[in-house]
Protein backbone atom coordinates (compact mmCIF):
# COMPACT_ATOMS: atom_id res chain seq x y z
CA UNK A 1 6.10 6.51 -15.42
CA UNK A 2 9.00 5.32 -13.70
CA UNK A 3 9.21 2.19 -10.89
CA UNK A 4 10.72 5.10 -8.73
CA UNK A 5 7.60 6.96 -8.21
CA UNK A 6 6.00 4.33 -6.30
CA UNK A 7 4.05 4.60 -3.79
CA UNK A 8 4.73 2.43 -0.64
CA UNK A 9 1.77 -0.07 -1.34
CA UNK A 10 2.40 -0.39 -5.01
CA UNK A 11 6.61 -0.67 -4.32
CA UNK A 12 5.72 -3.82 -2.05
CA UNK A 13 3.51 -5.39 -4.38
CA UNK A 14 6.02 -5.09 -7.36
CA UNK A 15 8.18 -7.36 -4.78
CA UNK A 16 5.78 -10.58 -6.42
CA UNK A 17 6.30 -9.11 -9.86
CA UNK A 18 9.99 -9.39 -9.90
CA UNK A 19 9.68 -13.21 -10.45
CA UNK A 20 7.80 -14.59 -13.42
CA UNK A 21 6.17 -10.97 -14.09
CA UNK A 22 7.33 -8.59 -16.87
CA UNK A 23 7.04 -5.03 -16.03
CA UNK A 24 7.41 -2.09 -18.22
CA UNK A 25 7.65 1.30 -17.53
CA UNK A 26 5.77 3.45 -20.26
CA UNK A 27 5.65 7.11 -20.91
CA UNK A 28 2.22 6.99 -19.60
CA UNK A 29 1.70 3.99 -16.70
CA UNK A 30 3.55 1.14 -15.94
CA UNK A 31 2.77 -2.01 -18.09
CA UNK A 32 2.71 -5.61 -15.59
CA UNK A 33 2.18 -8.73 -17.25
CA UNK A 34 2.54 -12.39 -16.00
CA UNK A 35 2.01 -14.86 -18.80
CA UNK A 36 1.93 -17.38 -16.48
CA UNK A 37 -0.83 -16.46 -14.83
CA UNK A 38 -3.46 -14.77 -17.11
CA UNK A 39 -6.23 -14.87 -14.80
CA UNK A 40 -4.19 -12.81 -11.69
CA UNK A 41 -5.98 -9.50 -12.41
CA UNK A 42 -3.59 -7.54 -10.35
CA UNK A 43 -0.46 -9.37 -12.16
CA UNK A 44 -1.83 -8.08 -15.64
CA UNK A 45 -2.86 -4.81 -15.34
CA UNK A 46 -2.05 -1.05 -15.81
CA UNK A 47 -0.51 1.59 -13.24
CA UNK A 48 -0.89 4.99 -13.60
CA UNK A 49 0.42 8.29 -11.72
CA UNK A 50 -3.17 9.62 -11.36
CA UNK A 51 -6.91 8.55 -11.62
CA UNK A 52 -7.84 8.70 -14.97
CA UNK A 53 -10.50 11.47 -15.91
CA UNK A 54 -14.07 10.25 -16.42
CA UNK A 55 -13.64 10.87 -20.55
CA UNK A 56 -10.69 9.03 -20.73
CA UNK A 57 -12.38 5.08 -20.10
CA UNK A 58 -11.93 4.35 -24.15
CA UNK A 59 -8.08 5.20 -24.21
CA UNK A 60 -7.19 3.29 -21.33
CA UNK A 61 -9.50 0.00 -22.15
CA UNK A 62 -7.79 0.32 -26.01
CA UNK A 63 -4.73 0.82 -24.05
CA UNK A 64 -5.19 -2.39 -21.75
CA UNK A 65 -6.08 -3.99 -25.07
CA UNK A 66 -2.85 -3.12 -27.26
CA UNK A 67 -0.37 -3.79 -23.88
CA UNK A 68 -2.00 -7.22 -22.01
CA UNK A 69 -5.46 -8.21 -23.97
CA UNK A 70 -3.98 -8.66 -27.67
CA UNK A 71 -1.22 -10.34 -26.23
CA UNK A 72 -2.43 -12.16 -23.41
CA UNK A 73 -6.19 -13.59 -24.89
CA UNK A 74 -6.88 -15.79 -21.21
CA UNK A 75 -7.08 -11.99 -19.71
CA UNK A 76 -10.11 -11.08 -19.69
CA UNK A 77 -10.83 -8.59 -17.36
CA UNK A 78 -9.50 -4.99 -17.46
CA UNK A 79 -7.38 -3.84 -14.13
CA UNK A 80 -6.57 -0.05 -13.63
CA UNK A 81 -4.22 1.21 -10.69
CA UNK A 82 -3.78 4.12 -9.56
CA UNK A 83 -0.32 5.54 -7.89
CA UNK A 84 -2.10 7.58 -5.68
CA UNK A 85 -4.97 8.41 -3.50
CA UNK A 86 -8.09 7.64 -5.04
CA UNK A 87 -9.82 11.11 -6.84
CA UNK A 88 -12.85 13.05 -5.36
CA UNK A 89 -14.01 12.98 -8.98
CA UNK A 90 -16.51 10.45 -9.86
CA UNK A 91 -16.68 8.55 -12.32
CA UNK A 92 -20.18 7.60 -14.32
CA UNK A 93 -18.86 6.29 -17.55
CA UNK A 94 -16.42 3.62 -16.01
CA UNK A 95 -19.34 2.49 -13.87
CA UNK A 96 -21.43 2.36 -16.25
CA UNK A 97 -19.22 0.01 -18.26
CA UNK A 98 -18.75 -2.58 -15.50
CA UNK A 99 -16.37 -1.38 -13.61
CA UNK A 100 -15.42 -1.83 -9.86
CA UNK A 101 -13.93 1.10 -8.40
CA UNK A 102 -11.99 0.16 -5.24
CA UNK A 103 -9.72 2.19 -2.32
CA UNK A 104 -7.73 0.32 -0.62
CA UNK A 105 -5.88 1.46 2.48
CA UNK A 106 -2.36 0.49 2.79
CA UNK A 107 -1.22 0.49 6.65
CA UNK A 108 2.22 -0.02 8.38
CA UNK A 109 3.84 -1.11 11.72
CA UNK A 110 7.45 -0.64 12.77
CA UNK A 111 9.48 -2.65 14.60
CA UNK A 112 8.78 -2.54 18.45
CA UNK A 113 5.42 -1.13 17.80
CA UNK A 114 3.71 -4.21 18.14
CA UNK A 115 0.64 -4.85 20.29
CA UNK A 116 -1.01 -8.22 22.33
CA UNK A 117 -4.05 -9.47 20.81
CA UNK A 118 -6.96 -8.13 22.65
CA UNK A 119 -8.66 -12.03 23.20
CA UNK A 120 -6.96 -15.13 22.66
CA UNK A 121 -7.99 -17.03 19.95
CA UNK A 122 -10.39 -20.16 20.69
CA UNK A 123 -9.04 -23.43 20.49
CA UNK A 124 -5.80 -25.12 19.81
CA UNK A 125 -3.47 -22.76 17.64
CA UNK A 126 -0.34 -23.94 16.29
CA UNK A 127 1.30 -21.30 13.64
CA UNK A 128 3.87 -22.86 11.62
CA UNK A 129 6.60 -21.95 8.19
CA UNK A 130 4.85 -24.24 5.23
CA UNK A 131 7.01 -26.45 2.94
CA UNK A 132 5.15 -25.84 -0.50
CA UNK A 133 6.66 -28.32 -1.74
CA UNK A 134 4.58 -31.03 -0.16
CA UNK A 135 1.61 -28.63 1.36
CA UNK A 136 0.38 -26.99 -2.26
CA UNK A 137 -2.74 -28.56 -2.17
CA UNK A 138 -3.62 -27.84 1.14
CA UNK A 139 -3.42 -24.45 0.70
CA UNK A 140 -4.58 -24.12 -2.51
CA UNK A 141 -7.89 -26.02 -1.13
CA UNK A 142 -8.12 -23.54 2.10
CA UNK A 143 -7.69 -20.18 0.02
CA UNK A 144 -10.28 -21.69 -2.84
CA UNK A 145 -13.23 -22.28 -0.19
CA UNK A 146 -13.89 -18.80 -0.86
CA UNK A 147 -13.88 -17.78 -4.30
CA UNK A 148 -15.29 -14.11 -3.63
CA UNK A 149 -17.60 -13.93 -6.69
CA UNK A 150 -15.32 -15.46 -9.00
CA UNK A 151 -15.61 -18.30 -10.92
CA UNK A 152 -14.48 -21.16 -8.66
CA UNK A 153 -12.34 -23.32 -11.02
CA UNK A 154 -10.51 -20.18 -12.31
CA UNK A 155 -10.14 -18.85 -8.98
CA UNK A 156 -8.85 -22.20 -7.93
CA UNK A 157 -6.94 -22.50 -11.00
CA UNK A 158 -5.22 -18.50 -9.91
CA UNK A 159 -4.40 -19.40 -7.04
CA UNK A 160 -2.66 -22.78 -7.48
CA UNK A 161 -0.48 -20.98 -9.91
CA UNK A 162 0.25 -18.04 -7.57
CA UNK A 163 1.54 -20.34 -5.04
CA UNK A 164 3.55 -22.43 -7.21
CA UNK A 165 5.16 -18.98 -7.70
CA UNK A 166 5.37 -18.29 -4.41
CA UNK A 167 7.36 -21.78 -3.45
CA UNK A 168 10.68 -20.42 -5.91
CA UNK A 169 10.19 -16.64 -4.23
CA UNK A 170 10.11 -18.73 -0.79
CA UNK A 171 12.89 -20.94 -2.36
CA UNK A 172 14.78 -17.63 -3.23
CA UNK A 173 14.76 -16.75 0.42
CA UNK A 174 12.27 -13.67 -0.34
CA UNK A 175 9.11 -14.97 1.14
CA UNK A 176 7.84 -17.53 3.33
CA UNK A 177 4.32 -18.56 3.64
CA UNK A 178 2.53 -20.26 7.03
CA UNK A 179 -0.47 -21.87 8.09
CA UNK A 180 -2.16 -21.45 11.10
CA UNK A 181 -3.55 -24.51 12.20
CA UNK A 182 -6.94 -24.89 14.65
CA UNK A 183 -7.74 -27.69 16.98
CA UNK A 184 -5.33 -29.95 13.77
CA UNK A 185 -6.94 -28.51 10.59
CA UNK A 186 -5.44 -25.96 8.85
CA UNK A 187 -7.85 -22.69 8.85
CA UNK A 188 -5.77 -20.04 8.04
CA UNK A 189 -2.86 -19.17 5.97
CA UNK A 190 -0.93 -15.98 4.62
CA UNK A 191 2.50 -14.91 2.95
CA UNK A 192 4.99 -12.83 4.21
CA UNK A 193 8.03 -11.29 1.78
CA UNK A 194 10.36 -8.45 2.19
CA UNK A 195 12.10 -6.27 -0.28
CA UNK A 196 15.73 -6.89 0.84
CA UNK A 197 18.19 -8.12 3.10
CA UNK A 198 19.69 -6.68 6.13
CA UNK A 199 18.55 -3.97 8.11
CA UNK A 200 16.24 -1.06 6.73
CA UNK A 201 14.28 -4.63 4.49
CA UNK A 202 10.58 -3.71 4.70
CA UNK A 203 8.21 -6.91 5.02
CA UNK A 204 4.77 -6.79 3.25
CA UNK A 205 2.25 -9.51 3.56
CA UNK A 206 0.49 -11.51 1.46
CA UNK A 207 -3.21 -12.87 1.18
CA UNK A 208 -4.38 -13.44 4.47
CA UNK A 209 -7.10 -15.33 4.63
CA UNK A 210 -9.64 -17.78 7.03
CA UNK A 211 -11.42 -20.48 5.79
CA UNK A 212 -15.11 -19.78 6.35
CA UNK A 213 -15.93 -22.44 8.60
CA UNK A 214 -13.00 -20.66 10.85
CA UNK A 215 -14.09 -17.33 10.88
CA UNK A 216 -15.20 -15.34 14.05
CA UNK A 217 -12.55 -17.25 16.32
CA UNK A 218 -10.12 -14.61 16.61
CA UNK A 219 -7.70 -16.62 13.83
CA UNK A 220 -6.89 -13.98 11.70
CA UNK A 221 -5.44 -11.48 15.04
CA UNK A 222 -3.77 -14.78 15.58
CA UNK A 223 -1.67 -15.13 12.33
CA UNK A 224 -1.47 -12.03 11.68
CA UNK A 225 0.35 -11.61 15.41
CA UNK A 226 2.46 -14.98 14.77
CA UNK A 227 3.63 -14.03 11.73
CA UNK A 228 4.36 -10.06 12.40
CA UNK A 229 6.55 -11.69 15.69
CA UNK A 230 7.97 -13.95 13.09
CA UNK A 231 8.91 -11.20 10.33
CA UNK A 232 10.64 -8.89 13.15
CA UNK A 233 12.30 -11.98 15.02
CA UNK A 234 13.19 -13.84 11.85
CA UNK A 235 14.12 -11.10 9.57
CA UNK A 236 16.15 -7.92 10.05
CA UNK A 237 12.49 -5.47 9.01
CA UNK A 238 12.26 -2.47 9.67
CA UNK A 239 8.14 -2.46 9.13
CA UNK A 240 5.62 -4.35 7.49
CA UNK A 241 3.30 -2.96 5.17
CA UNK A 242 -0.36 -3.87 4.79
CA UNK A 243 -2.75 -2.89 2.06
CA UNK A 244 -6.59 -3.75 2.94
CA UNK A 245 -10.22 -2.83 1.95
CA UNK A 246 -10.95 0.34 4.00
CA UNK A 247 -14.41 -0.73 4.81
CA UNK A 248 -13.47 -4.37 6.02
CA UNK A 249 -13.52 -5.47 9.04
CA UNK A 250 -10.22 -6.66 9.10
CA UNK A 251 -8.95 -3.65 9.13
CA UNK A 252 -10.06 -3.33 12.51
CA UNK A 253 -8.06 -6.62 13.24
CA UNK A 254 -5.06 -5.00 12.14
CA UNK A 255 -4.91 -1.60 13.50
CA UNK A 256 -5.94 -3.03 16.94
CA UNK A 257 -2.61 -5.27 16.44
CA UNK A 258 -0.72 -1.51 16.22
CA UNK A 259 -0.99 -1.24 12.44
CA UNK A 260 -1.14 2.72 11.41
CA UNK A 261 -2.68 3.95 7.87
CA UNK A 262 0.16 5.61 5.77
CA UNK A 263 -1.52 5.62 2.33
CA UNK A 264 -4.54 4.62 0.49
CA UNK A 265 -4.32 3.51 -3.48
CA UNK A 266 -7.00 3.61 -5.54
CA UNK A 267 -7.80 0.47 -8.47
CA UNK A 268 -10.34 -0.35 -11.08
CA UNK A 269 -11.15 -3.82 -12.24
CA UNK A 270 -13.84 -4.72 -14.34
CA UNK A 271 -14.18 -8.80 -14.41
CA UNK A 272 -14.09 -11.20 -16.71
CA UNK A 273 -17.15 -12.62 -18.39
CA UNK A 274 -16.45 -15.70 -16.60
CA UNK A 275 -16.40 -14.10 -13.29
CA UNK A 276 -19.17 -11.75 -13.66
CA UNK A 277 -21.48 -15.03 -14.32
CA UNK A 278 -20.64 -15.62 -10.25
CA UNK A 279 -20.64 -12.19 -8.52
């Protein structure tokens, strides 16, 4: 499988994987490790062209095995994704062994398509660039008060290495991240990067997410807004690409911000011992 064939969800995300990932393109998938990060399930994992049949779930786990596992022992889940739109066919046997099988719906706005927020947001918003540098632990601390099912100190632990990643792709001029603060505490944050320079760069964003004693304010149409005006404004884009869970209701959010659907991706992830223990 070649880095050519992908799809426009998968091509942004392979914008993180450039720095500190490895990625190899096999006969069969695409191989993406980052040793630095063992825990990132969807920075160690497996791409392939097509969902995998139902009989095939003990080739691809000894595959995961021989190309991340053996070499990576701190990953311990097992990540499949899949370069296109999720199959009608289902899939017992992978269920059956633990697996989480996902669609996720990758959306897009261009430039000038761009709508008002419906409501404002309540209280007193200030949006602004963060220096990671100094404001790691702040963030790290927002994104962590939600660990989704997974084991809190390793999901702390993922994330404080993903944005100590982030500050050299921000450093590298590739990314940027903000912070949205609310009436002077910091309640929302996300990542922006973009594939290039110059016009024709696509931007794709990166973790959005609101603290849970935030939620329900209209703080995520906020940021999301800011930092869309931002990209467009700030950076020569063209669009911005989006991936998010289908059945969400942030996806709402979005499209009501003019975000279209374009593509949907399909993944399998079946978690680690640790993080099953939480879900």
């Amino acid at each position: 499988m070649k880095l050519s064939d992908l799809r426009p969800g998968w091509r942004t995300d392979f914008i993180i994987h450039r720095f500190g990932g490895e990625v190899i393109e096999r006969d069969d998938c695409i191989v993406v490790r980052t040793p630095a990060n063992p825990n990132f399930y969807w920075g160690n994992f497996l791409l392939l062209p097509q969902a995998p049949a139902d009989g095939e779930l003990a080739h691809w786990l000894a595959r995961f095995e021989h190309e991340i596992g053996s070499l990576q022992p701190l990953s311990r889940h097992v990540a499949i994704g899949i370069n296109a739109a999720p199959s009608a066919e289902p899939l017992p046997a992978w269920a059956a062994a633990g697996f989480e099988i996902d669609e996720t719906a990758v959306i897009e706005l261009t430039a000038g398509e761009l709508r008002a927020p419906p409501r404002p947001a309540r209280g007193r918003v200030e949006l602004r660039a963060l220096d990671l540098a100094r404001e790691l632990d702040a963030v790290v601390e927002q994104q962590s008060a939600d660990p989704d099912g997974y084991d809190p100190a390793g999901f702390t632990d993922f994330r404080r290495r993903e944005m100590q990643r982030f500050s050299r792709i921000a450093a590298h001029g590739t990314g940027c991240w903000f912070g949205l603060w609310c009436d002077g505490v910091l309640a929302a944050d996300c990542g922006l990067i973009r594939d290039q320079h110059g016009p024709g760069a696509t931007g794709r964003f990166q973790h959005v997410g609101t603290h849970p004693a935030w939620r329900r304010r209209g703080l995520c149409t906020a940021l999301v807004h800011a930092v869309t005006t931002w990209g467009f404004q700030h950076w020569p884009l063209q669009r911005i690409v989006m991936c998010a869970d289908p059945h969400d209701v942030a996806l709402d959010i979005y499209r009501g911000l003019g975000y279209q659907p374009i593509d949907s991706e399909g993944r399998l992830q079946r978690r680690a011992p640790q993080d099953l223990a939480t879900a």
